[in-house]
C-alpha atoms as a PDB file:
ATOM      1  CA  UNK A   1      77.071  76.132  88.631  1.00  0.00           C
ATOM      2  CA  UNK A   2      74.058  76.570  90.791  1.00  0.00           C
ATOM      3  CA  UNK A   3      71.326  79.102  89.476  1.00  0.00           C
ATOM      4  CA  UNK A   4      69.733  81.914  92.521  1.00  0.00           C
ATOM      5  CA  UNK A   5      68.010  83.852  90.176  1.00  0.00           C
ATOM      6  CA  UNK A   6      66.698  83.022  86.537  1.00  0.00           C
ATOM      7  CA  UNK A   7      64.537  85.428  85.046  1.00  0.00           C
ATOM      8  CA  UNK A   8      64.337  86.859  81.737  1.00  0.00           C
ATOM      9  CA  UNK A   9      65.984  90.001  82.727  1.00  0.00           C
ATOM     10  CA  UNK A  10      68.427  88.617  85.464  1.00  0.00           C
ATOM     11  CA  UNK A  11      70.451  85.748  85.938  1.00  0.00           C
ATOM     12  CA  UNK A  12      72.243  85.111  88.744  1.00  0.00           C
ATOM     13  CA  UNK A  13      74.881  82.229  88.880  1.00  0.00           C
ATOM     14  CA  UNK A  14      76.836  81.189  92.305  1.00  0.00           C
ATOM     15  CA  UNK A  15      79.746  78.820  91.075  1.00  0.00           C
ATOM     16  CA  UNK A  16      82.953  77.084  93.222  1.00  0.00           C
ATOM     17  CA  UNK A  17      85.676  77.340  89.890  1.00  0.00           C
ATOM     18  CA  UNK A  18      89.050  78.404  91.722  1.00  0.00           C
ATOM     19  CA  UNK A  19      91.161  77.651  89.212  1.00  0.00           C
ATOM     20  CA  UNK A  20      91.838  78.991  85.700  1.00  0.00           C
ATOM     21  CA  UNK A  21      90.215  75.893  83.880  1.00  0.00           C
ATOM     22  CA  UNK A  22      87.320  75.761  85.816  1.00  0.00           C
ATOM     23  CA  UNK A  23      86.837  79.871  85.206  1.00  0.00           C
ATOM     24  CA  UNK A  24      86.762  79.149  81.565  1.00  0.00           C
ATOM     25  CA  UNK A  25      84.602  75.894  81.803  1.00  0.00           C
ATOM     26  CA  UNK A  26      82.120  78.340  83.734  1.00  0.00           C
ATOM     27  CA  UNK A  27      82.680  81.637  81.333  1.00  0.00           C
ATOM     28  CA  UNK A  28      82.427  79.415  77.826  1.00  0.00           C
ATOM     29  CA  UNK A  29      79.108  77.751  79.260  1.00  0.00           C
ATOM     30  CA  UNK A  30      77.067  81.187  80.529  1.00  0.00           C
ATOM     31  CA  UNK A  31      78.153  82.987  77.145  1.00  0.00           C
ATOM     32  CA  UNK A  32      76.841  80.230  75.126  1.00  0.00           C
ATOM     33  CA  UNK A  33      73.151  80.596  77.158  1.00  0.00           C
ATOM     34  CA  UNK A  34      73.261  83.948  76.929  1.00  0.00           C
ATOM     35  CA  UNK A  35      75.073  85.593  73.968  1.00  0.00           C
ATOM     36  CA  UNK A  36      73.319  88.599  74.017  1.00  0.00           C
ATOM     37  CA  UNK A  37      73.540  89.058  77.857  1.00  0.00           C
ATOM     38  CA  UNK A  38      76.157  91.280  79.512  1.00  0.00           C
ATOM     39  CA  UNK A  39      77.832  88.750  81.831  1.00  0.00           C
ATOM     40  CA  UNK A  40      79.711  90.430  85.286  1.00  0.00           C
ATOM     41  CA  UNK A  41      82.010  88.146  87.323  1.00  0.00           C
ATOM     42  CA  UNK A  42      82.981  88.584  91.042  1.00  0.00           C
ATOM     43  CA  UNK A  43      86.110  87.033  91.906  1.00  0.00           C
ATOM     44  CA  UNK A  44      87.393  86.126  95.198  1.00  0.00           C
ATOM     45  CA  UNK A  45      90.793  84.174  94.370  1.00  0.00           C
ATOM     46  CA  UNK A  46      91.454  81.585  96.947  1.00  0.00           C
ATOM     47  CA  UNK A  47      94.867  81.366  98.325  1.00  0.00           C
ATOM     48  CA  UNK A  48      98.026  83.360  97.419  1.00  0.00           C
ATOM     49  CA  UNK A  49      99.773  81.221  96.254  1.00  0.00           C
ATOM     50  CA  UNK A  50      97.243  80.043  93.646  1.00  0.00           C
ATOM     51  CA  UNK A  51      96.819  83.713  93.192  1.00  0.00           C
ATOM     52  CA  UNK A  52     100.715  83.437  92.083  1.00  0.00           C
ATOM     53  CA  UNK A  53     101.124  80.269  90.294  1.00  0.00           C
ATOM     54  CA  UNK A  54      97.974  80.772  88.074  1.00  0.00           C
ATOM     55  CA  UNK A  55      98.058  84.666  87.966  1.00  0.00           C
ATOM     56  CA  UNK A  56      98.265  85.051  84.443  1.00  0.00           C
ATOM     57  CA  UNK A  57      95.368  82.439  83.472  1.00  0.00           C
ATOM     58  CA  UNK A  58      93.410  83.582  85.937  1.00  0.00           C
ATOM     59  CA  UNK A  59      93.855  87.176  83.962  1.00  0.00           C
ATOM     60  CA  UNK A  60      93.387  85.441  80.710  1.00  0.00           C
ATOM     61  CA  UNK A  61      89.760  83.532  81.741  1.00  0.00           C
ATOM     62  CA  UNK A  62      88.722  86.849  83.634  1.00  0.00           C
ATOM     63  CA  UNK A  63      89.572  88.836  80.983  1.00  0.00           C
ATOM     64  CA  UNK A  64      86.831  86.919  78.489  1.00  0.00           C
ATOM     65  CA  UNK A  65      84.180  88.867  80.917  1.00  0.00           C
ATOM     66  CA  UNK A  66      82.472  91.914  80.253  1.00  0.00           C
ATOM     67  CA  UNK A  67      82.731  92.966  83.666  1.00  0.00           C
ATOM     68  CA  UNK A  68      85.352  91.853  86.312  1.00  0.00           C
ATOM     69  CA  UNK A  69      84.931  92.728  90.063  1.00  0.00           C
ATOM     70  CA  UNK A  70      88.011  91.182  91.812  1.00  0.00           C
ATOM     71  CA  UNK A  71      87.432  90.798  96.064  1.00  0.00           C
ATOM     72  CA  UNK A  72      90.599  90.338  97.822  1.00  0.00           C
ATOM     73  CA  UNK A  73      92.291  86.898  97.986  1.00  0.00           C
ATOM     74  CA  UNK A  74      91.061  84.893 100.621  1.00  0.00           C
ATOM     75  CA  UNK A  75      94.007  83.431 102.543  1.00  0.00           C
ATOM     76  CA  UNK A  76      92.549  80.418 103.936  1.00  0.00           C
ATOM     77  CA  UNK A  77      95.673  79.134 105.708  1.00  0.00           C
ATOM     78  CA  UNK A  78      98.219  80.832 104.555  1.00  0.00           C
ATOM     79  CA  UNK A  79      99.970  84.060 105.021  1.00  0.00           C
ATOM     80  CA  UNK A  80     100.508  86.939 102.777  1.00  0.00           C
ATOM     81  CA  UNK A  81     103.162  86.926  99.704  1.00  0.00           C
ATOM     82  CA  UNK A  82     104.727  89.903  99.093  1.00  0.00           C
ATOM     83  CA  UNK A  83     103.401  91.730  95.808  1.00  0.00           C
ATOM     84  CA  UNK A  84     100.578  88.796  95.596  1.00  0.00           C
ATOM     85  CA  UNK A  85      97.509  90.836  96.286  1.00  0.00           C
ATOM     86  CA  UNK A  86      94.255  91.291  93.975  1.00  0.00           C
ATOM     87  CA  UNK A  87      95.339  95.192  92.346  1.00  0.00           C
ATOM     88  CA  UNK A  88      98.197  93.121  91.186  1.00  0.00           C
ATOM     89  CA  UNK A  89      95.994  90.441  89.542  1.00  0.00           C
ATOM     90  CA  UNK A  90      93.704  93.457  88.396  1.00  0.00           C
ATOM     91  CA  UNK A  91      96.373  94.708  86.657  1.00  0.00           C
ATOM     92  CA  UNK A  92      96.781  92.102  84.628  1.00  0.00           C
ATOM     93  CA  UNK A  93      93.307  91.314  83.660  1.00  0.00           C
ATOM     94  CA  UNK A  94      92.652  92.816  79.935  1.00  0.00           C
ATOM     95  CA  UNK A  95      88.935  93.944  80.381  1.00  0.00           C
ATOM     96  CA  UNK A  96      87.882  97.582  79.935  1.00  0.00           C
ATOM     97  CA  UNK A  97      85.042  97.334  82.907  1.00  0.00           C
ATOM     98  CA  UNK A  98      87.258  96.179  86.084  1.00  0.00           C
ATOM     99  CA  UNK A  99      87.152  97.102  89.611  1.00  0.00           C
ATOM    100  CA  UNK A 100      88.493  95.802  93.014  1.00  0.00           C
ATOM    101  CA  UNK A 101      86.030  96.026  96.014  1.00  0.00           C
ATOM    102  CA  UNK A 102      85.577  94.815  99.467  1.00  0.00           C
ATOM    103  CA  UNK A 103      83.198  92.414 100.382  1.00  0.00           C
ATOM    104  CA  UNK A 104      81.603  94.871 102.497  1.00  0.00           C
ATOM    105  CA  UNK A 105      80.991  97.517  99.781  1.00  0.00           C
ATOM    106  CA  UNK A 106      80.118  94.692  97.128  1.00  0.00           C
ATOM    107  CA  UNK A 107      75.857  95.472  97.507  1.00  0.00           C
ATOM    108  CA  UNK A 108      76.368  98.963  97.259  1.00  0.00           C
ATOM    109  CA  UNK A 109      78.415  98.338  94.198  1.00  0.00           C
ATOM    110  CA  UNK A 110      76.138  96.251  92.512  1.00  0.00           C
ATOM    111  CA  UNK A 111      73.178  98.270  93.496  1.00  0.00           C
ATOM    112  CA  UNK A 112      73.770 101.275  90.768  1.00  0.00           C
ATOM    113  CA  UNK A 113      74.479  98.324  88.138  1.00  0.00           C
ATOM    114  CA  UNK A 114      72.802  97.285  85.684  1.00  0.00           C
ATOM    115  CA  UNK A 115      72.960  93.024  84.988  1.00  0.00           C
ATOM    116  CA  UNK A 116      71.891  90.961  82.465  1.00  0.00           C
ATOM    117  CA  UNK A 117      74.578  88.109  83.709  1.00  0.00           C
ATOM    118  CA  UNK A 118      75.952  88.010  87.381  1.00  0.00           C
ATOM    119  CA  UNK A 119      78.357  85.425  88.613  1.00  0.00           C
ATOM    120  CA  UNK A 120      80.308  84.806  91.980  1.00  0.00           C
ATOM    121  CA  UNK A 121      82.858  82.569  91.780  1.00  0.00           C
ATOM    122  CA  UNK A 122      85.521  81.233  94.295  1.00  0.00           C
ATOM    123  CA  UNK A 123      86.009  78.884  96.842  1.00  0.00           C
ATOM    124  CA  UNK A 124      86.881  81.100  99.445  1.00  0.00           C
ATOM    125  CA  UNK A 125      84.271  82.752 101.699  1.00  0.00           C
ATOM    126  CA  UNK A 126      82.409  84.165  98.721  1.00  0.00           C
ATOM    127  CA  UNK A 127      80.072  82.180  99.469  1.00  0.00           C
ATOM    128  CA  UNK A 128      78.701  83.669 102.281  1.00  0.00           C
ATOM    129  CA  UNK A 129      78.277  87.148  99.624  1.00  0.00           C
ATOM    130  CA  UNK A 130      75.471  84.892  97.806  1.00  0.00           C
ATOM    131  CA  UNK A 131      72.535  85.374  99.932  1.00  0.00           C
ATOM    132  CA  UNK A 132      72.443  88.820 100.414  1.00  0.00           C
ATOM    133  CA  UNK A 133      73.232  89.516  96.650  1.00  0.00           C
ATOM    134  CA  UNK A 134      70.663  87.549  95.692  1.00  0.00           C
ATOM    135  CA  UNK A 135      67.882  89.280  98.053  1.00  0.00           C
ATOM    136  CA  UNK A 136      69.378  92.723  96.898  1.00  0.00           C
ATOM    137  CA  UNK A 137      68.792  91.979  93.342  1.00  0.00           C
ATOM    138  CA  UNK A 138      65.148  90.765  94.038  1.00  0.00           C
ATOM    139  CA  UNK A 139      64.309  94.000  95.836  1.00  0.00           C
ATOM    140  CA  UNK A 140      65.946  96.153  93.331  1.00  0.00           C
ATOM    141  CA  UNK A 141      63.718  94.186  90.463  1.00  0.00           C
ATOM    142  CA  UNK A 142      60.658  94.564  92.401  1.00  0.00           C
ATOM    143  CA  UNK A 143      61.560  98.443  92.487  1.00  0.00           C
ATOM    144  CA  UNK A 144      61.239  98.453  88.856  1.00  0.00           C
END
């Protein structure tokens, strides 16, 4: 749970939770700071078969979101399982607001958004999305 931005308009939260308890640890936490914020999660799930095993909790926390951008799983060292794929975990995830993007359209996405609570979570390579969000997001609020 490390803040990169904290403003009164914007927050922007970069947190390592890979795992369905650690989603909702994160998810209970930012909605009890900021109740009256819309909160948007990006989602890299690390590993298929994680992906598998904790599909439908990972649908279940996600689904507590007001927005859920889902990146593609990040393998790490393993190989593809057949059906196992983010669309598939999209599917299952209850939210109304939900989209699946690559990592190289992700600032583009977020640009046209509006965000009162952004978070990137994972454990995969996610990580390296956090820097240029973050600068996007300060040049878009100094365009204000």
């Amino acid at each position: 749970f490390e803040y990169q931005i904290r403003t009164s308009d914007l927050v922007f939260i970069d947190d390592y939770a890979h795992h369905p308890t650690e989603i909702e640890a994160l998810i209970n936490a930012v909605q009890t700071l900021y109740p009256l914020k819309k909160i948007t999660g990006i989602f890299q799930p690390h590993l298929f078969s994680r992906t598998k095993d904790f599909a439908d909790g990972f649908a279940e926390q996600l689904s507590m979101l007001d927005e859920v951008i889902l990146l593609p799983i990040y393998p790490a060292r393993e190989l593809p399982i057949q059906g196992v794929d983010s669309a598939w975990l999209l599917s299952k995830i209850k939210s109304q607001v939900k989209s699946l993007v690559n990592p190289s359209e992700l600032l583009d996405f977020l640009r046209i958004k509006q965000h009162g609570v952004l978070l990137t979570i994972g454990a995969g390579d996610i990580d390296r999305l956090v820097e240029p969000i973050k600068e996007m997001l300060e040049i878009n609020r100094s365009q204000v």
